[in-house]
C-alpha atoms as a PDB file:
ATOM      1  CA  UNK A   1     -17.226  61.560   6.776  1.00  0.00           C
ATOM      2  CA  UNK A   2     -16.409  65.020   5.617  1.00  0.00           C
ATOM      3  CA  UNK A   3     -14.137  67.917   7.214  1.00  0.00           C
ATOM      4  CA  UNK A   4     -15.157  70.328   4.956  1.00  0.00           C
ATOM      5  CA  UNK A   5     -16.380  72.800   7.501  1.00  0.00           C
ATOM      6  CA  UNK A   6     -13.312  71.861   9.710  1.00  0.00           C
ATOM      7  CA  UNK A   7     -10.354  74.853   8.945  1.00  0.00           C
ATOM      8  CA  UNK A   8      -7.625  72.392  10.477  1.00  0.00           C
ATOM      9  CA  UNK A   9      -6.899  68.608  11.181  1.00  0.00           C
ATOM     10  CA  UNK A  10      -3.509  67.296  12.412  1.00  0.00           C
ATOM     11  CA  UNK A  11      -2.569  63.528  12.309  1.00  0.00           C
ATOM     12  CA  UNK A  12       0.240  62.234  14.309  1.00  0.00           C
ATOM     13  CA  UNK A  13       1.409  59.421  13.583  1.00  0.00           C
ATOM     14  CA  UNK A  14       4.368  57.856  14.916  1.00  0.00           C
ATOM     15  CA  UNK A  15       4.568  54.322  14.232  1.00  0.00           C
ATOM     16  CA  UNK A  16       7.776  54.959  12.425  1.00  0.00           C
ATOM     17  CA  UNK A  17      10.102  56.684  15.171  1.00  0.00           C
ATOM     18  CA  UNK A  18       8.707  53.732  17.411  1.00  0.00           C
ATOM     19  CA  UNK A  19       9.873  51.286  15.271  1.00  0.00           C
ATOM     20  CA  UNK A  20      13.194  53.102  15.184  1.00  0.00           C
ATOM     21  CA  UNK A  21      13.801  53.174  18.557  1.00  0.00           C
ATOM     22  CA  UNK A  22      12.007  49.244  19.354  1.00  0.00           C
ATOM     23  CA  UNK A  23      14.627  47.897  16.609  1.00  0.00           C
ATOM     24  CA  UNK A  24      17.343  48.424  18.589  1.00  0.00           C
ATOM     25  CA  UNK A  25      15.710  46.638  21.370  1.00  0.00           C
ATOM     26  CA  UNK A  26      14.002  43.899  20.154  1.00  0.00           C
ATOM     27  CA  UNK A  27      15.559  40.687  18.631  1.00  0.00           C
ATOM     28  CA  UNK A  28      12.226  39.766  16.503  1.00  0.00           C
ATOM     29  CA  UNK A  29      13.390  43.570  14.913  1.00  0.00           C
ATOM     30  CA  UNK A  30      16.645  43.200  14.712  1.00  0.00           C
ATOM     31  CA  UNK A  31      16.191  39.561  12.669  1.00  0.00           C
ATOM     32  CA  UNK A  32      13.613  41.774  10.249  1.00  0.00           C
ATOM     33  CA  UNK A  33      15.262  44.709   9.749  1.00  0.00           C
ATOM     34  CA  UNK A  34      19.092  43.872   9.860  1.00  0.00           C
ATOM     35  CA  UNK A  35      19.750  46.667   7.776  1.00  0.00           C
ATOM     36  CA  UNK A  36      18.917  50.037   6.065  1.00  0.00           C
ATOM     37  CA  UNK A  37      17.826  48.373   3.523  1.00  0.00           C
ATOM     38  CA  UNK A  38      15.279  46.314   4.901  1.00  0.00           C
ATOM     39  CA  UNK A  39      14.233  49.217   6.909  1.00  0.00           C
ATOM     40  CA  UNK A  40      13.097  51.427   4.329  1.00  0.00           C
ATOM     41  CA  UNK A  41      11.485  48.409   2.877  1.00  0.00           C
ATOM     42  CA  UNK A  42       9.593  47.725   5.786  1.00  0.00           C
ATOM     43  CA  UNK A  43       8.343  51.552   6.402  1.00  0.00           C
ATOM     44  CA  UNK A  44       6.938  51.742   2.904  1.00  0.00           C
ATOM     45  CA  UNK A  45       5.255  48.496   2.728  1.00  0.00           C
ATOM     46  CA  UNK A  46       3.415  49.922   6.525  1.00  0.00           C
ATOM     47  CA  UNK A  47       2.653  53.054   4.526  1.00  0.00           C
ATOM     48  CA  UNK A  48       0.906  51.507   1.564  1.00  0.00           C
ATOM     49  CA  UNK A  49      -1.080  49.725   3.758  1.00  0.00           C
ATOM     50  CA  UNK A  50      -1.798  52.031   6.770  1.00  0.00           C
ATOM     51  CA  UNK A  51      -4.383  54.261   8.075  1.00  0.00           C
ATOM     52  CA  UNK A  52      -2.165  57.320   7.323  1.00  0.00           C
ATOM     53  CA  UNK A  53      -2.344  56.587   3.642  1.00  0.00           C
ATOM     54  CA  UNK A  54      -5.900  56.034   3.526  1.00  0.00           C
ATOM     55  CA  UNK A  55      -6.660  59.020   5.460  1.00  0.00           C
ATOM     56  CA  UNK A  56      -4.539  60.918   2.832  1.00  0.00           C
ATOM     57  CA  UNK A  57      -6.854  59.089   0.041  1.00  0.00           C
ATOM     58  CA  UNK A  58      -9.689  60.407   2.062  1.00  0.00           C
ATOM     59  CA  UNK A  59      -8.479  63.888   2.174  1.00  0.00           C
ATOM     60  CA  UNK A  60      -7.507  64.085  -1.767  1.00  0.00           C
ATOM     61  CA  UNK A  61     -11.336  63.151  -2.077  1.00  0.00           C
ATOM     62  CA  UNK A  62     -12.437  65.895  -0.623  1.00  0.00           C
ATOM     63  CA  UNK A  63     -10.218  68.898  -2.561  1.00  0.00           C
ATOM     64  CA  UNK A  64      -8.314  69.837   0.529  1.00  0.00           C
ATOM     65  CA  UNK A  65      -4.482  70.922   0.719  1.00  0.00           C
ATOM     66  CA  UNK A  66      -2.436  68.440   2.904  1.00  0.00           C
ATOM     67  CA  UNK A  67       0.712  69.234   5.167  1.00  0.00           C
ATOM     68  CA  UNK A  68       2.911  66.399   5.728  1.00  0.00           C
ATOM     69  CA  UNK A  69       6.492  67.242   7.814  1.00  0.00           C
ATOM     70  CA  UNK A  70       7.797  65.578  11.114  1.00  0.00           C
ATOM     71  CA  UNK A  71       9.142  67.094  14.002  1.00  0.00           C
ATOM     72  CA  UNK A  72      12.742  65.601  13.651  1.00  0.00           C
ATOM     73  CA  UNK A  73      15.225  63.682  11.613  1.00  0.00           C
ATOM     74  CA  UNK A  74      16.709  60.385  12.255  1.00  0.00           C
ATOM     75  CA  UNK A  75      20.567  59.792  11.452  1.00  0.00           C
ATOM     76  CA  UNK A  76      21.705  55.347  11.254  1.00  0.00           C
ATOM     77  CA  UNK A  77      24.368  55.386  13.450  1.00  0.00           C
ATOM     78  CA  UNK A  78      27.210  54.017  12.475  1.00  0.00           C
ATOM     79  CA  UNK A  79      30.474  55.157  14.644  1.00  0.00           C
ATOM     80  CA  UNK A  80      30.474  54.988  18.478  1.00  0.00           C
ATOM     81  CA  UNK A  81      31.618  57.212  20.792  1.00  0.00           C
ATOM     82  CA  UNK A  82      33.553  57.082  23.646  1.00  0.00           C
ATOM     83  CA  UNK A  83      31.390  59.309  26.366  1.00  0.00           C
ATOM     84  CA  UNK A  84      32.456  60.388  29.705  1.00  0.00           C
ATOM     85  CA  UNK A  85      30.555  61.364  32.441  1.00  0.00           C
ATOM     86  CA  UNK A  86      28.790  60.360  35.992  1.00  0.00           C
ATOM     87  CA  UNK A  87      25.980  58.119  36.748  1.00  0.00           C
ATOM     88  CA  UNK A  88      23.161  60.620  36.964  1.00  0.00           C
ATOM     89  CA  UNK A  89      23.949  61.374  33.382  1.00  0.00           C
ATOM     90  CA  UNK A  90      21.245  61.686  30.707  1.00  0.00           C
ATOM     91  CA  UNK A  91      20.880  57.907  29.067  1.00  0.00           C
ATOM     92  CA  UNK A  92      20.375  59.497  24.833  1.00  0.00           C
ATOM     93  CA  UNK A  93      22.754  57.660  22.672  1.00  0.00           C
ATOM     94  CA  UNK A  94      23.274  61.090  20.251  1.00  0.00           C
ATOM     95  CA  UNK A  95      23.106  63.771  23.196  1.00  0.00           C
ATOM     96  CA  UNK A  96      24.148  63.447  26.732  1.00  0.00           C
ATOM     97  CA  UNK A  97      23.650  66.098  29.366  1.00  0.00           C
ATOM     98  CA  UNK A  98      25.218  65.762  32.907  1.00  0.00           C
ATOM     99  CA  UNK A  99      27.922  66.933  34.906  1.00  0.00           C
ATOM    100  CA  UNK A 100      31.799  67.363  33.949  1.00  0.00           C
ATOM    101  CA  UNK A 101      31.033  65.328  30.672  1.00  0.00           C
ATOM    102  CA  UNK A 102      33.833  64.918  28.153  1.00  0.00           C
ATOM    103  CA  UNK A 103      34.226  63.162  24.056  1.00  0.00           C
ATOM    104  CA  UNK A 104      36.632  63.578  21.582  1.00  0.00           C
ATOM    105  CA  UNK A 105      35.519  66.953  20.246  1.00  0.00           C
ATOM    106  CA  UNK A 106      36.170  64.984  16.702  1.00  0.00           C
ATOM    107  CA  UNK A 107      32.980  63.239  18.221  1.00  0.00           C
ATOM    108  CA  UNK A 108      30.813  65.870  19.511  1.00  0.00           C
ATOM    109  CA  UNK A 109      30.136  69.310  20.614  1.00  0.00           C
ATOM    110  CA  UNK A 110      30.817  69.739  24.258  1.00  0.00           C
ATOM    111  CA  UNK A 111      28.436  72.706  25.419  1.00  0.00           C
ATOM    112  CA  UNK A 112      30.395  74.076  28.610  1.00  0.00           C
ATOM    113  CA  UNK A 113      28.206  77.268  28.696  1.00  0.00           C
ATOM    114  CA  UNK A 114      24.246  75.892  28.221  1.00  0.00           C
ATOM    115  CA  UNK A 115      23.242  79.614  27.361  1.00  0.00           C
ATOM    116  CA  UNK A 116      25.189  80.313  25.389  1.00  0.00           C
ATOM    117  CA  UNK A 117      23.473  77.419  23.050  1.00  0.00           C
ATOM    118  CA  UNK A 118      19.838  78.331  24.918  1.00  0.00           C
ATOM    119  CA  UNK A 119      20.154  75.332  26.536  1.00  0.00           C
ATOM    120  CA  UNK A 120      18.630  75.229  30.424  1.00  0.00           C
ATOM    121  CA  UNK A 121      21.346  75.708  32.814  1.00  0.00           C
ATOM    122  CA  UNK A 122      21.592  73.150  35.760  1.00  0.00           C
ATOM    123  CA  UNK A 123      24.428  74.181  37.660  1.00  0.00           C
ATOM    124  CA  UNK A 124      28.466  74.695  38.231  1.00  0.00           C
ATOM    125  CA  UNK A 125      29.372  71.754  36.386  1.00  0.00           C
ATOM    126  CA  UNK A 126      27.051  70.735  34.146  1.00  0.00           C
ATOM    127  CA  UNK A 127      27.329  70.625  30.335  1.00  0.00           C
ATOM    128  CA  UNK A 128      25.903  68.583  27.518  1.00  0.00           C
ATOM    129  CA  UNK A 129      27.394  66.860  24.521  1.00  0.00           C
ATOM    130  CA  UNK A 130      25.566  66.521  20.986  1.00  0.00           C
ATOM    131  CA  UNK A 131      27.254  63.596  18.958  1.00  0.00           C
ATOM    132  CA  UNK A 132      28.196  64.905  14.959  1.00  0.00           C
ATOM    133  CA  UNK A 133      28.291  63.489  12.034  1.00  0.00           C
ATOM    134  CA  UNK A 134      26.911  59.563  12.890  1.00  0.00           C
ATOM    135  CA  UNK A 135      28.225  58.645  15.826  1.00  0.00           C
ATOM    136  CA  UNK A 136      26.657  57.826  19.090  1.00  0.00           C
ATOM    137  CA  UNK A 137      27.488  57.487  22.735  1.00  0.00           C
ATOM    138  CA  UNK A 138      28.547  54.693  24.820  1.00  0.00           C
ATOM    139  CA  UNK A 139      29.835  54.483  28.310  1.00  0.00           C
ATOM    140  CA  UNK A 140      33.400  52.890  28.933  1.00  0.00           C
ATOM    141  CA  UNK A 141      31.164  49.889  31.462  1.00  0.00           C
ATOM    142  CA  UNK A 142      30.340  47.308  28.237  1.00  0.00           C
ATOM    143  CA  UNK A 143      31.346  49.566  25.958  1.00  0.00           C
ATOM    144  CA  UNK A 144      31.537  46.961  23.206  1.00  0.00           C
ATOM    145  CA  UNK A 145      27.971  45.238  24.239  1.00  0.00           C
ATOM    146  CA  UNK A 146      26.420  48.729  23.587  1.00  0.00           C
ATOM    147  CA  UNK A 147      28.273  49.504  20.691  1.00  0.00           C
ATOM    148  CA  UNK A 148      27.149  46.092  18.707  1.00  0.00           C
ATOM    149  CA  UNK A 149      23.192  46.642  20.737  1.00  0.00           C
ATOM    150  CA  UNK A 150      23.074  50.548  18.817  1.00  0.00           C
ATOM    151  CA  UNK A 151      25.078  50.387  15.503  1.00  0.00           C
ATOM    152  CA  UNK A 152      23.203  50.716  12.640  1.00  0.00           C
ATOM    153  CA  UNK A 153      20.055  51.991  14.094  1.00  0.00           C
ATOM    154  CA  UNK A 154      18.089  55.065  13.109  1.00  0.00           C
ATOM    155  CA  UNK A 155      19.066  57.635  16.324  1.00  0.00           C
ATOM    156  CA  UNK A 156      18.161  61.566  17.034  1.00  0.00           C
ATOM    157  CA  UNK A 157      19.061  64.548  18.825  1.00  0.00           C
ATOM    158  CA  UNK A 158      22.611  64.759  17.559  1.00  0.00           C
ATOM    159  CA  UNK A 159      24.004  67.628  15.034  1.00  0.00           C
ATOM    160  CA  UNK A 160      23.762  66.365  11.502  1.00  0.00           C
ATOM    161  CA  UNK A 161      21.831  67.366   8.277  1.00  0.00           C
ATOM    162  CA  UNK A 162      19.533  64.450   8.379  1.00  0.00           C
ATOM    163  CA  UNK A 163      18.712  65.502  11.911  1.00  0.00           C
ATOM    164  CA  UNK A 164      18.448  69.680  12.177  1.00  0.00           C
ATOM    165  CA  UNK A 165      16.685  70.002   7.978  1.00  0.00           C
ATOM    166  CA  UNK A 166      12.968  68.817   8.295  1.00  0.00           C
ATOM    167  CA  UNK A 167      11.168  67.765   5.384  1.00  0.00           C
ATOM    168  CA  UNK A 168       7.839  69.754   4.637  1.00  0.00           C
ATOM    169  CA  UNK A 169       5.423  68.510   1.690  1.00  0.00           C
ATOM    170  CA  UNK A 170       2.435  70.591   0.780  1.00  0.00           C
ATOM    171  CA  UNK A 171       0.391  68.566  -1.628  1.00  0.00           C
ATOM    172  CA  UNK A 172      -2.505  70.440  -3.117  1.00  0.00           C
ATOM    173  CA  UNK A 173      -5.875  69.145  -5.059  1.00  0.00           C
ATOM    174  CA  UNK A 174      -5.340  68.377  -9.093  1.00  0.00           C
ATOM    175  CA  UNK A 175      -7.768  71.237 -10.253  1.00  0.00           C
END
């Protein structure tokens, strides 16, 4: 098939971030990818044998220029953090927003003032916190349970460079 005639064509593809987020929930996962490592190992073996990369094959056959970026970075978490807050709190292991939340502010930002950040507001009390660096939350109930269940896994939404600087790749026809 051709696109040609066709200005634009986007692709989404996002086996990758599910993987991310299925790792830390699935034992099967966890026993293939026990670390970074095997991670990265894992993601480019998918790619060289995906769809994505034979669409991109595709699209060099046809002399057409090629976008790739992604709409956020991904951070392994490595350091918990203590977070405080109630029970209708937000359930995001690198951001949390809720009322009268609290963290070591070595741990995270705590946004008292929403607008200030352009954040939506949501009331008297309520305030968010964005984990730095790569740490990520966990309640004081089985604090330790959740802090083995998310350590070393791939997380976003926090405040680091991995997270906030997104790649962009514009790969153009050899003429």
């Amino acid at each position: 098939p051709t696109l040609r005639k066709v200005p634009l064509v986007a692709l989404v593809f996002n086996f990758v971030d599910i993987v991310a987020h299925s790792r830390s929930e699935s034992v099967v996962l966890q026993e293939m990818l026990p670390n970074e490592s095997a991670y990265r190992s894992f993601t480019k073996s998918w790619f060289l044998h995906s769809p994505l990369f034979e669409s991109l094959k595709m699209i060099a056959e046809q002399d057409a220029v090629v976008i790739i970026t992604t709409d956020h970075g991904s951070i392994l978490g490595r350091r918990s953090a203590l977070a405080l807050g109630d029970r209708q709190t937000s359930t995001n292991v690198r951001y949390k927003f809720g009322n009268n939340l609290n963290c070591d502010p070595r741990q995270a930002i705590r946004v008292k003032d929403p607008a200030q950040y352009k954040l939506p507001p949501g009331g008297v009390n309520k305030n968010y916190l964005i984990a730095k660096e790569d740490f990520y939350f966990v309640y004081p109930t089985k604090f330790h349970e959740y802090e083995r269940h998310y350590r070393d896994s791939f997380q976003h939404g926090g405040i680091s460079m991995e997270e906030m600087i997104l790649p962009c790749v514009t790969m153009e026809p050899k003429r």
